[in-house]
Protein backbone atom coordinates (compact mmCIF):
# COMPACT_ATOMS: atom_id res chain seq x y z
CA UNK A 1 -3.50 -21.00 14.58
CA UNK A 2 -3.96 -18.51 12.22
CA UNK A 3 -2.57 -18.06 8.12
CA UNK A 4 -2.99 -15.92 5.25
CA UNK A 5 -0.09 -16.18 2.03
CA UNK A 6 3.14 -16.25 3.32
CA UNK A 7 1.84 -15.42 6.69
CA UNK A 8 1.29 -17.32 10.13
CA UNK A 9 0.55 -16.60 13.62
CA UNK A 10 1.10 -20.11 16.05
CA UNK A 11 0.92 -19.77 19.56
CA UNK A 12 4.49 -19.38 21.25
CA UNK A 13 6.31 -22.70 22.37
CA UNK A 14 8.99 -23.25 25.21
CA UNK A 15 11.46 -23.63 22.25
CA UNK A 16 10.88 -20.32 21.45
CA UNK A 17 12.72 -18.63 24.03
CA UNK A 18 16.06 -18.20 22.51
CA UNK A 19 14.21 -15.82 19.37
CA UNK A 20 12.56 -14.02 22.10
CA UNK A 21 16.05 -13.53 24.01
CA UNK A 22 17.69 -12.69 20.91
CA UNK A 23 15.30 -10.45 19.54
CA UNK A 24 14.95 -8.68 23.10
CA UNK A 25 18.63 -7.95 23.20
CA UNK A 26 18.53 -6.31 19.60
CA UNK A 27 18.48 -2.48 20.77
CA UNK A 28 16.83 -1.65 17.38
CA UNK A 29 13.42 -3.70 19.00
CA UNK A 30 14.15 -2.35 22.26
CA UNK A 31 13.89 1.27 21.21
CA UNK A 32 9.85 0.69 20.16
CA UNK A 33 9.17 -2.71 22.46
CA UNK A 34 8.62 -1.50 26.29
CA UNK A 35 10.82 -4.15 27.63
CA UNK A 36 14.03 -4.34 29.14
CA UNK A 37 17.33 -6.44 27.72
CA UNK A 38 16.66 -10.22 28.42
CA UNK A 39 18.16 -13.21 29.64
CA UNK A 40 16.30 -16.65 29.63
CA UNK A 41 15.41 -16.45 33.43
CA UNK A 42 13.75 -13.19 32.69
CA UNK A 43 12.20 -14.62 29.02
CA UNK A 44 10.87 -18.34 31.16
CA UNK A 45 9.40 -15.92 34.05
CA UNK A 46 7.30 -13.98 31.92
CA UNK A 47 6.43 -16.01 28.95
CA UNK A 48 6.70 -19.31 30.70
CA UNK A 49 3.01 -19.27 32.36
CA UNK A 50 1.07 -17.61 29.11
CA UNK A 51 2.47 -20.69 27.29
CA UNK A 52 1.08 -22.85 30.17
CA UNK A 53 -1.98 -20.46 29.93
CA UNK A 54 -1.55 -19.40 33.25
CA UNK A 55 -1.98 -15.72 32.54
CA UNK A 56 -4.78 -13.94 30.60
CA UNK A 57 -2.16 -12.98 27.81
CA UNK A 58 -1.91 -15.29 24.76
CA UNK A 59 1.50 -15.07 23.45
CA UNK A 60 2.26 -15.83 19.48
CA UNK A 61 5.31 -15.78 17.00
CA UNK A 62 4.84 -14.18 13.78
CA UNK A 63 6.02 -16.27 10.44
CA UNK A 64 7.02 -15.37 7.52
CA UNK A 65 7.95 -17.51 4.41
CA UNK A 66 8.19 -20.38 7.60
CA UNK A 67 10.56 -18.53 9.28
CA UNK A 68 9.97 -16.90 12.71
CA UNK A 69 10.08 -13.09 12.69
CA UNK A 70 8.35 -11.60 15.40
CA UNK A 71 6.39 -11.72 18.47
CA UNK A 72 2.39 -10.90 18.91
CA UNK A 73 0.23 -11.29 21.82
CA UNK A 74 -3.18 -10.51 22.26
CA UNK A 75 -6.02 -10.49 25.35
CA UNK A 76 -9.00 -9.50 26.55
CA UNK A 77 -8.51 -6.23 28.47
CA UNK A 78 -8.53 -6.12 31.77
CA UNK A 79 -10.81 -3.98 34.19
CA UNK A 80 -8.32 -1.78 35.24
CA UNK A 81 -7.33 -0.88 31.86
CA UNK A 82 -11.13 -0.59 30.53
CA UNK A 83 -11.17 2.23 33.46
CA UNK A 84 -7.15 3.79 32.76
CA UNK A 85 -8.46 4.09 29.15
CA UNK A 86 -11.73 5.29 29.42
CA UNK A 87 -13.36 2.25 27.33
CA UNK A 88 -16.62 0.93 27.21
CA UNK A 89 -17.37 -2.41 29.65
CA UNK A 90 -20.00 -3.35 28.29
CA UNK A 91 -18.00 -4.42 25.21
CA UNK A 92 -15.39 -6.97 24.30
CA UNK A 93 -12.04 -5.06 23.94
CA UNK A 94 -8.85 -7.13 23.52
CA UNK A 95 -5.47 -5.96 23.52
CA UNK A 96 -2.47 -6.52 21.62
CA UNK A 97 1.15 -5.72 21.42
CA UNK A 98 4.04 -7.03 18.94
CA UNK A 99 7.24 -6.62 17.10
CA UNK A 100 8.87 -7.75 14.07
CA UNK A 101 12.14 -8.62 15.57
CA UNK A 102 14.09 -9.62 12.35
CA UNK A 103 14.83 -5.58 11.93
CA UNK A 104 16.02 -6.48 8.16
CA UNK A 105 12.04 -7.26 7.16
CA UNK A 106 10.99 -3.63 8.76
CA UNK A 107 9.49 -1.17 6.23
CA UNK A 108 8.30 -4.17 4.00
CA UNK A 109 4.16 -4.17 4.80
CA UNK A 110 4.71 -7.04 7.04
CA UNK A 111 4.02 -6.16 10.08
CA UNK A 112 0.62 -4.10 8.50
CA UNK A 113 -0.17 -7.76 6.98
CA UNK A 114 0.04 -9.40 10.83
CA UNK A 115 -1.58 -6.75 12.32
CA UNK A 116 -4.63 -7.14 9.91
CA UNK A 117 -4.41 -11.45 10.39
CA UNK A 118 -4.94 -10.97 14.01
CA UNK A 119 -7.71 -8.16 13.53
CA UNK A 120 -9.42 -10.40 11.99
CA UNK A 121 -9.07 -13.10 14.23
CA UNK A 122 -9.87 -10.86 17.14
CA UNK A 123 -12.96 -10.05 15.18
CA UNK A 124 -14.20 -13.77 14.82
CA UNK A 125 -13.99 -14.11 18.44
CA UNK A 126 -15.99 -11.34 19.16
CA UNK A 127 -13.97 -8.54 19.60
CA UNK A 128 -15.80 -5.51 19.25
CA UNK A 129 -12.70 -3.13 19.59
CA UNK A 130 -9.26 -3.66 19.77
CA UNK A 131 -6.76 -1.18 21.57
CA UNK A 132 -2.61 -0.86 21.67
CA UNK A 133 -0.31 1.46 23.21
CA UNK A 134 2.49 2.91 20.96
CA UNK A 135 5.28 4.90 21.38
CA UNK A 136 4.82 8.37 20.04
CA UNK A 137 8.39 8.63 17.96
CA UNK A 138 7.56 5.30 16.63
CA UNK A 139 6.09 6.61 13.27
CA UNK A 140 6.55 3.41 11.12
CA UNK A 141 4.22 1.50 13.73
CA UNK A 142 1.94 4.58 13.94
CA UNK A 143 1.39 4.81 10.00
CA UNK A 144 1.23 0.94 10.09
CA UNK A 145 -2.11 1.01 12.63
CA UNK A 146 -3.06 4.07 11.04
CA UNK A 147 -3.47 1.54 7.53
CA UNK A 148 -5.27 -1.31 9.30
CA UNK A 149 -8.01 1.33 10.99
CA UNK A 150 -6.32 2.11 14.16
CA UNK A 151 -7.23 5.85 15.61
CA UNK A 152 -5.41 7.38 18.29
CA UNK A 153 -7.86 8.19 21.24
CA UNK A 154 -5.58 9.01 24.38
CA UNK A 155 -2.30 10.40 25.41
CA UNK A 156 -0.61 7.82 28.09
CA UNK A 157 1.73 9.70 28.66
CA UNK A 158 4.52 12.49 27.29
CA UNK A 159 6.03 9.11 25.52
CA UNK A 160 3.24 6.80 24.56
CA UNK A 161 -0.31 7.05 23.30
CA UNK A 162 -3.71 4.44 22.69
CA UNK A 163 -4.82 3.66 19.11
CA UNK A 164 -8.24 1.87 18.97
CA UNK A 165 -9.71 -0.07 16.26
CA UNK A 166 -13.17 -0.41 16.06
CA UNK A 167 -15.34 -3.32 14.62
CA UNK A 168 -17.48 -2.48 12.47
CA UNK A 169 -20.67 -3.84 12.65
């Protein structure tokens, strides 16, 4: 789908359900990644119908040298949200969320390198901002979007705040 050096985003596959049960069961990911523990009932439930692109979310695995390491999804945002968030309808805003969850590649400019991949892909389909929601004591992410052009624009909550990107046009 999308590549760059030793980097590839490909959309998620039905095969890819044990990574995402293993890497959602690794309390390191768990501590930044708003999800609970999974098991492959709760991993086919969820993922199973944005594979069949049954649901407005796109999901992705992150590669790295080949190798899976993470999980990225991305979508346009939703009405609701455009409202929660205080964003403008007029435009196209998409959404994304992801993890790196092979913890031993964290801290390495990875997950700054897929974050930028998909920016750009976002932007070629016409994304004229891009939003995320991030955990507040998650500084590595924070500093991370702060490097690719993300500003923080709301407080969620006491735990979790917005970052926005904007295309620049």
């Amino acid at each position: 789908m999308i590549e760059k050096d030793d980097l590839q985003i490909r959309r998620m596959e039905f095969s890819d359900f044990d990574l995402m049960i293993k890497w959602l069961n690794d309390p390191e990911v768990l501590k930044f990644y708003e999800e609970p523990p999974s098991d492959l009932e709760r991993v086919q439930r969820k993922y199973g119908p944005r594979i069949e692109g049954k649901h407005y979310v796109t999901p992705c695995i992150a590669m790295y040298q080949n190798q899976p390491i993470g999980y990225i999804q991305f979508y346009v945002i939703q009405e609701a949200e455009i409202n929660t968030y205080h964003l403008d309808s007029n435009q196209k805003v998409y959404g994304i969320d992801q993890f790196i969850g092979e913890v031993q590649l964290w801290g390495k400019g990875i997950g700054t390198a897929l974050i930028r991949l998909m920016l750009s892909f976002l932007e070629n389909r016409g994304a004229s901002a891009i939003v995320l929601e991030v955990k507040n004591d998650n500084i590595r992410a924070i500093k991370s979007y702060e490097k690719c052009g993300f500003e923080k624009t709301m407080d969620i909550d006491d735990e979790m705040s917005l970052m926005e990107y904007k295309v620049s046009t």
